[in-house]
Protein backbone atom coordinates (compact mmCIF):
# COMPACT_ATOMS: atom_id res chain seq x y z
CA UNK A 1 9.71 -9.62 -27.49
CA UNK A 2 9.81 -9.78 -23.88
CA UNK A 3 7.52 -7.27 -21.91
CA UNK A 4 8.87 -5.83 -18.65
CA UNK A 5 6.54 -6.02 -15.71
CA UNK A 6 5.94 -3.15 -14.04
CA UNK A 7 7.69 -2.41 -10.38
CA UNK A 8 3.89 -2.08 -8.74
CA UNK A 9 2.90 -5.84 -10.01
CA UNK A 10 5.22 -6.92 -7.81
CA UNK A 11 3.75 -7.81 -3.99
CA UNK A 12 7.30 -8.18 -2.24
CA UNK A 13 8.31 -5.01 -3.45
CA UNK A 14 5.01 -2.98 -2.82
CA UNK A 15 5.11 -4.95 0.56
CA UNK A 16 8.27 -3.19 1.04
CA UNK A 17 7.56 0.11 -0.36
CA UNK A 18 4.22 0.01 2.17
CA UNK A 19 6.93 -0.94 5.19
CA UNK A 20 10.04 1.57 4.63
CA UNK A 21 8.46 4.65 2.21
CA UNK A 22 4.39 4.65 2.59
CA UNK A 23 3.71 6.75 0.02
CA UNK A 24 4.97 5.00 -2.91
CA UNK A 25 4.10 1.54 -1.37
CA UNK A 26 0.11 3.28 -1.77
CA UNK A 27 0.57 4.23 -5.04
CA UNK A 28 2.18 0.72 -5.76
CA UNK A 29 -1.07 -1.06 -4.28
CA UNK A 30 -3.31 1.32 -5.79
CA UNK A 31 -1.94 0.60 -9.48
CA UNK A 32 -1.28 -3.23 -8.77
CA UNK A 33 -3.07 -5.58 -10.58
CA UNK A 34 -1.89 -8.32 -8.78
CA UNK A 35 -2.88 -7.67 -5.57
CA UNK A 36 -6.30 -9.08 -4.62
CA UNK A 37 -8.69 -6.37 -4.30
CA UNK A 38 -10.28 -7.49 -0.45
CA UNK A 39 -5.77 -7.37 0.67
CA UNK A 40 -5.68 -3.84 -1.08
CA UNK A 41 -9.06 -3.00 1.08
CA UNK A 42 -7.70 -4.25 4.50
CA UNK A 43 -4.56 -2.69 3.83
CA UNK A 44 -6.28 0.96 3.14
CA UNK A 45 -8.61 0.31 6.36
CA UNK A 46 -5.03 -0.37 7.88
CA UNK A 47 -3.51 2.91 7.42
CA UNK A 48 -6.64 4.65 7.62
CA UNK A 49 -7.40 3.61 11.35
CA UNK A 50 -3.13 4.56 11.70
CA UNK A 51 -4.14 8.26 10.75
CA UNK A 52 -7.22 8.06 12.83
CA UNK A 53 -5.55 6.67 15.97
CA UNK A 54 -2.73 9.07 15.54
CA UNK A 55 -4.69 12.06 14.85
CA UNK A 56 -6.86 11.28 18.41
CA UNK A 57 -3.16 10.90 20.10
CA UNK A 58 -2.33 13.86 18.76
CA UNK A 59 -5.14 16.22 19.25
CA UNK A 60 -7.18 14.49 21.64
């Protein structure tokens, strides 16, 4: 019996999720267990220094 991987063990598509809807591409990289865990770091310090630089912008 085949098992069906699931859509967040896939990096192109999580990639693309992170890209185009943000959201579910965290959620995706959150749950992946393909992802190496130092990528899914940089990419959280990513969009953390996003909100950070935006919020400055913003308010600042």
């Amino acid at each position: 019996m085949k098992t069906k991987e699931k859509w967040y063990n896939s990096p192109q598509l999580v990639g693309t999720l992170l890209m185009f809807w943000p959201p579910f591409g965290l959620y995706g990289l959150y749950k992946s267990e393909n992802i190496d865990s130092k990528m899914k770091i940089a990419i959280y310090g990513v969009f953390v220094f996003i909100i950070v630089l935006f919020l400055v912008i913003h308010f600042g």
